[in-house]
Protein backbone atom coordinates (compact mmCIF):
# COMPACT_ATOMS: atom_id res chain seq x y z
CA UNK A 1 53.69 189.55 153.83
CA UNK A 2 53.91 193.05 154.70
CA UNK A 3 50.45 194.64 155.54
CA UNK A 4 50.46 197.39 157.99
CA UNK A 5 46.65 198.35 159.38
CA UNK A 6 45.45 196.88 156.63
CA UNK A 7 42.38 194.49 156.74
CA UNK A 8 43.03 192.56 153.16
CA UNK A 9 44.72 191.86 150.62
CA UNK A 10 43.95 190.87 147.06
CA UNK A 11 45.60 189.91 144.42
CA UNK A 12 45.25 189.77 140.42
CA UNK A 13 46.15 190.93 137.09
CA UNK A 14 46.36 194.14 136.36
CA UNK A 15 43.19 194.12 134.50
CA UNK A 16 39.45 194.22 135.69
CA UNK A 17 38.26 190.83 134.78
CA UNK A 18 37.73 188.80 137.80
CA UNK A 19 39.30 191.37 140.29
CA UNK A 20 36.71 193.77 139.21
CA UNK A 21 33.94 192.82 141.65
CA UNK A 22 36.24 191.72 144.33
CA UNK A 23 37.26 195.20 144.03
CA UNK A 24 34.16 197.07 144.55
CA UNK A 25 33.26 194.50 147.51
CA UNK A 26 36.40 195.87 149.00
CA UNK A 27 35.58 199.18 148.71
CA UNK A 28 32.01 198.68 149.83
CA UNK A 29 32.89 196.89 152.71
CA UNK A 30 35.87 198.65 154.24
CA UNK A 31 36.99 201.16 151.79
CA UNK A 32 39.86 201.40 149.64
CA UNK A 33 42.54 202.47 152.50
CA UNK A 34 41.62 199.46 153.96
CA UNK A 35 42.42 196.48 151.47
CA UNK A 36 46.23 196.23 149.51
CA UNK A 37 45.29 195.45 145.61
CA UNK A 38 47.82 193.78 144.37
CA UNK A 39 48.36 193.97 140.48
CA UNK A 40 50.15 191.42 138.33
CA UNK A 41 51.51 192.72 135.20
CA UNK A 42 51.14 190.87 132.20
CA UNK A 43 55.30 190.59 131.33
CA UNK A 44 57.80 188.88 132.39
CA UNK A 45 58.64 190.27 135.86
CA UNK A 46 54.75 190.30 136.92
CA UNK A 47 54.90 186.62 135.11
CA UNK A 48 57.82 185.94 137.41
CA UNK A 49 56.62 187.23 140.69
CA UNK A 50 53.75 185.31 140.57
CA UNK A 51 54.54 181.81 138.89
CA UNK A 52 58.16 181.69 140.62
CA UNK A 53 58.00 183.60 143.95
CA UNK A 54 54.76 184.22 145.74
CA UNK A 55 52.39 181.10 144.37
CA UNK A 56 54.90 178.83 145.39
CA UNK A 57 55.71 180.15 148.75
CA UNK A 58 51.47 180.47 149.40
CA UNK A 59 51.21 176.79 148.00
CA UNK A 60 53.80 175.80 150.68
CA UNK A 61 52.48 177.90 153.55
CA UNK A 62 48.82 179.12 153.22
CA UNK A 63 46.95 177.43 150.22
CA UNK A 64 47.96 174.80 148.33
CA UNK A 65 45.09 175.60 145.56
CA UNK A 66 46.85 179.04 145.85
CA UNK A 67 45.54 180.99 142.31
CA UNK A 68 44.62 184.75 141.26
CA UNK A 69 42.60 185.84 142.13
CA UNK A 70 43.40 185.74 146.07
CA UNK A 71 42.33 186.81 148.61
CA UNK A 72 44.65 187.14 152.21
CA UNK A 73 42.28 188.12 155.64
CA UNK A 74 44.77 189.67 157.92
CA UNK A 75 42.13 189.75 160.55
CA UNK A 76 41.89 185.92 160.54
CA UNK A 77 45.80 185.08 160.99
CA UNK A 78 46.42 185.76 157.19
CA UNK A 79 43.69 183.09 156.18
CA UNK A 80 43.71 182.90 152.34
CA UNK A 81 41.21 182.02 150.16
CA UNK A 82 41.53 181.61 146.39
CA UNK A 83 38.66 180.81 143.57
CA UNK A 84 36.46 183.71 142.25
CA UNK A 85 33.01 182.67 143.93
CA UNK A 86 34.79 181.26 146.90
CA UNK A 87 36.19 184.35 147.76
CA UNK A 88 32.45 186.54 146.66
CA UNK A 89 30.64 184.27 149.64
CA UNK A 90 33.87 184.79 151.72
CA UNK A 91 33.51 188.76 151.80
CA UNK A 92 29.54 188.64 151.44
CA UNK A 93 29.49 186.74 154.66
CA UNK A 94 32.26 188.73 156.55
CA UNK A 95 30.47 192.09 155.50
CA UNK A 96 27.18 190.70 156.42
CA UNK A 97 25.55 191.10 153.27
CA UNK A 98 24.90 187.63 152.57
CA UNK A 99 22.75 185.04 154.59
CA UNK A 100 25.17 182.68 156.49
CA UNK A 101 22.21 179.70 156.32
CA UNK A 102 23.36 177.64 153.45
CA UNK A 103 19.96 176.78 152.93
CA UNK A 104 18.08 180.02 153.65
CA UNK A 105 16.08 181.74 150.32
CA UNK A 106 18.67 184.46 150.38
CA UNK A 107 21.69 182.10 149.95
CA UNK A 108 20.29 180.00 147.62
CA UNK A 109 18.77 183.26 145.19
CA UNK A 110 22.50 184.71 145.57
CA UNK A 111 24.47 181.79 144.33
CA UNK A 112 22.25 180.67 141.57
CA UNK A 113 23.09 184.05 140.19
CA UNK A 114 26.42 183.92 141.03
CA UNK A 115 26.72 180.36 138.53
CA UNK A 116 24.59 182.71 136.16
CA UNK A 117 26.70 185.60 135.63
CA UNK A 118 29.47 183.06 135.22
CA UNK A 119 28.25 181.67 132.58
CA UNK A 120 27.93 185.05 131.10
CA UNK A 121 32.00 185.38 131.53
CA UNK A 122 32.90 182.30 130.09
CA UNK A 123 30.94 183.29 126.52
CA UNK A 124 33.31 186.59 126.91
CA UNK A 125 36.41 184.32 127.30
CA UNK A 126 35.73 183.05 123.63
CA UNK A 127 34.62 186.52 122.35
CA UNK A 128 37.77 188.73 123.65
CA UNK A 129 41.01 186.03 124.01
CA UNK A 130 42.43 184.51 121.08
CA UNK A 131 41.99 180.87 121.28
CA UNK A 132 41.06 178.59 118.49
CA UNK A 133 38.13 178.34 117.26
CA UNK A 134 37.16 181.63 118.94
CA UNK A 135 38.42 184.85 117.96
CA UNK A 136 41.77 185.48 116.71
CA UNK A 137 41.81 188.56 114.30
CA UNK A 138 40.00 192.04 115.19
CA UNK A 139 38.26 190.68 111.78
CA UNK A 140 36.68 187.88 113.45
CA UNK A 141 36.05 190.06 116.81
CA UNK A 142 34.10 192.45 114.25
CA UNK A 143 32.13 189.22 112.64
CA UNK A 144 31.67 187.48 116.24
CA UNK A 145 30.37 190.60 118.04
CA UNK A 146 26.76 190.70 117.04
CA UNK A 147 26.22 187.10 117.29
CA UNK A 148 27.89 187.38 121.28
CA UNK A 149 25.34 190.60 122.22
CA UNK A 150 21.99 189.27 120.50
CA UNK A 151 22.96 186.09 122.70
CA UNK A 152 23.94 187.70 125.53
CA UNK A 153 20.36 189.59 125.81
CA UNK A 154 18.80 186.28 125.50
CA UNK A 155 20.54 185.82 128.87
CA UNK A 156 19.26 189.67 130.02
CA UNK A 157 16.20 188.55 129.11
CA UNK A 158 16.30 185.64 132.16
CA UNK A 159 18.20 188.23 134.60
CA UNK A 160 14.77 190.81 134.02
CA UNK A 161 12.31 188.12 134.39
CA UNK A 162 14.19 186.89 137.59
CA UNK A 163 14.27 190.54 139.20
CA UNK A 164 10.16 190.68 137.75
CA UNK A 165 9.58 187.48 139.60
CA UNK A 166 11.11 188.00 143.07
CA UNK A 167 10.14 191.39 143.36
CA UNK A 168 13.35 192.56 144.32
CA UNK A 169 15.56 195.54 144.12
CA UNK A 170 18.43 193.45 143.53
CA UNK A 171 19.16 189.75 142.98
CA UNK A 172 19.25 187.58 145.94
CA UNK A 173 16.77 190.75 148.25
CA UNK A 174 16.34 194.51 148.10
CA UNK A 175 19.79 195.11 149.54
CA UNK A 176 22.80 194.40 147.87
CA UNK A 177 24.45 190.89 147.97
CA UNK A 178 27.95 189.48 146.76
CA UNK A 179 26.00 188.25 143.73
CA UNK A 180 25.60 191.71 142.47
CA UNK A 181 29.09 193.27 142.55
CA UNK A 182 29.61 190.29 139.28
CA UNK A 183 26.41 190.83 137.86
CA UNK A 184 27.07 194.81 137.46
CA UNK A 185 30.48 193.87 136.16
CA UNK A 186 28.93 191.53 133.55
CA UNK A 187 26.46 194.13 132.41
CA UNK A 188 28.97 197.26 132.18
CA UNK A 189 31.47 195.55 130.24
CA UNK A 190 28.80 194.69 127.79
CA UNK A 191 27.50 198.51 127.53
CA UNK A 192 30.95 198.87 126.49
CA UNK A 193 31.10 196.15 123.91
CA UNK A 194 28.22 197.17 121.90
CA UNK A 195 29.99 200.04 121.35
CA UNK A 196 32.20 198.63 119.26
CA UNK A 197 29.22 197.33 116.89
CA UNK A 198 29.73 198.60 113.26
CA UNK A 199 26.03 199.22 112.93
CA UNK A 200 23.44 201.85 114.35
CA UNK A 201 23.25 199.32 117.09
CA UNK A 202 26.73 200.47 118.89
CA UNK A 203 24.10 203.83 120.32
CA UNK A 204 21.49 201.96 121.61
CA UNK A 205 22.21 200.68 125.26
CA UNK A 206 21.93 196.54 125.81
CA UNK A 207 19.62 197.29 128.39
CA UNK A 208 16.81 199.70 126.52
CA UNK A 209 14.86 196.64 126.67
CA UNK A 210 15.29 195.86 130.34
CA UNK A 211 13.84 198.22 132.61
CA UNK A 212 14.85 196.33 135.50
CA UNK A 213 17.96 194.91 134.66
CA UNK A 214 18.87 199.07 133.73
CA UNK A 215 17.18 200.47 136.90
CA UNK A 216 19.39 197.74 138.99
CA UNK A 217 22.84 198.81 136.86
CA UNK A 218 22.14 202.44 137.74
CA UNK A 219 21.26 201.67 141.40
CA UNK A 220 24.39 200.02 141.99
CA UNK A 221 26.76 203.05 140.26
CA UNK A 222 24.93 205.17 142.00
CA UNK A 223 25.88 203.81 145.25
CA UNK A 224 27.95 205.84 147.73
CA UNK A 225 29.67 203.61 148.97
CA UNK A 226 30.96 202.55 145.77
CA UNK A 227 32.18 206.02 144.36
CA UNK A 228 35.92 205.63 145.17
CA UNK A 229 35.93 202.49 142.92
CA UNK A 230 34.22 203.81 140.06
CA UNK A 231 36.19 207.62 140.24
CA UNK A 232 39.53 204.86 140.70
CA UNK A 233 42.50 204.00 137.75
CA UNK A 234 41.27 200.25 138.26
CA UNK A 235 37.62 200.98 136.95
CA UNK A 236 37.99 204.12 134.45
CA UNK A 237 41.75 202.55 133.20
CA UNK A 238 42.05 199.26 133.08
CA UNK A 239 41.39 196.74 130.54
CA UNK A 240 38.22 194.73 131.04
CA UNK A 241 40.06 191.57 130.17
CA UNK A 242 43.42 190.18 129.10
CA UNK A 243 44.70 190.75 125.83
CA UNK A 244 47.89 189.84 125.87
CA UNK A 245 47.50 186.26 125.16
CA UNK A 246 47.17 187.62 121.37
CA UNK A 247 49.31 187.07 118.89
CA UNK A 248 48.31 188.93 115.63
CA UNK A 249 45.30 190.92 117.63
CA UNK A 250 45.33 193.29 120.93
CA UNK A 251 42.09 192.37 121.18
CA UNK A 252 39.51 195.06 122.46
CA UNK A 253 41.48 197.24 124.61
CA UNK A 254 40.68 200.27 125.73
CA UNK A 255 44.41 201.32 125.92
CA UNK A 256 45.21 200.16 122.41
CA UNK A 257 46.74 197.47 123.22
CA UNK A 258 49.87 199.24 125.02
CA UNK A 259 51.27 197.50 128.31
């Protein structure tokens, strides 16, 4: 694979979703001339490049878990490493921004949240994708959407008391860790989602409530090392998740469903 000075490459859907905070880890720790993003499109040649040509020929030669998202170090003789969190502690420690002692407070404080804000994602999966017994119909998104938020600040609620009780400015210590980049994601998606309430409720920010969990969320956009991500196509443009698996729905899109 073709990478000129490049230091990474990543790959995933052309979406935010999971690429979202591998993204901004990029661009915090080397920049965005310095990473290839590689985008999957959701038809039937992006389909087809991935499925038939390169996650074959990665299973064969570098990975034989091979997935999206990826992640290819050129700096390490093209090591690749696939699996969402895998590939968080992978960059945390090679940007030195995460403890390297499995067993150290710091380590321990950032992958506890990383499981966390997982769990978060997987209760989007089954609000935003149409699989049964979730949410099939822009009807049932409608019906499904307050339920999803009221239980998703129960889970703010545990994120705010965490930041209360370690004191810190952000999740695993007052500097930023791997954990965060997810956790921001998590949170901004979901200050887009409750604007799509029907009631009052779609003004009022998910995080009036949580002083913290707000003041961290601001800290983090704020960050300059972080403002060619969020002034990029891949933040401002893209789709927060994949809506093409629907069938009678687009689901939430902010393109209107157009690919």
């Amino acid at each position: 694979m073709a990478h000129g000075t490049t230091k990474f490459t990543m790959g995933y859907w052309q979406m935010r979703g999971l690429g979202a905070a591998i993204r901004m880890m990029l661009h915090y720790g080397v920049g965005e001339e310095q990473f290839e993003d590689v985008q999957f499109t959701q038809d039937n040649e992006g389909l087809g490049n991935w499925f038939s040509s390169l996650k074959p020929k990665m299973i064969k030669e570098k990975n034989v878990l091979a997935n999206i998202p990826y992640l290819i170090d050129h700096s390490e003789d093209d090591k690749t490493v696939v699996h969402f969190n895998s590939i968080c502690l992978y960059l945390g420690n090679k940007f030195g921004i995460d403890a390297g002692d499995v067993g150290s407070e710091q380590f321990l404080r950032n992958m506890q949240i990383l499981n966390e804000v997982m769990d978060i994602r997987n209760q989007v999966i089954r609000l935003v994708y149409t699989f049964p017994n979730a949410t099939r119909t822009k009807e049932e998104f409608d019906e499904a959407l307050p339920k999803h938020l009221e239980a998703t600040k129960k889970t703010f609620e545990k994120l705010e008391a965490w930041l209360n009780f370690h004191g810190s400015k952000y999740f695993a210590k007052d500097t930023i860790s791997s954990c965060d980049f997810h956790a921001f994601e998590m949170i901004d998606q979901h200050e887009y989602y409750r604007t799509l309430l029907k009631s009052d409720d779609k003004n009022v920010s998910m995080l009036e409530s949580f002083p913290r969990l707000k003041k961290f969320w601001e800290d983090v956009k704020n960050e300059p090392k972080l403002t060619s991500y969020f002034n990029s196509k891949e933040y401002l443009e893209f789709d927060m998740n994949n809506h093409r698996l629907a069938k009678t729905w687009c689901g939430p899109s902010r393109n209107g469903g157009k690919y």
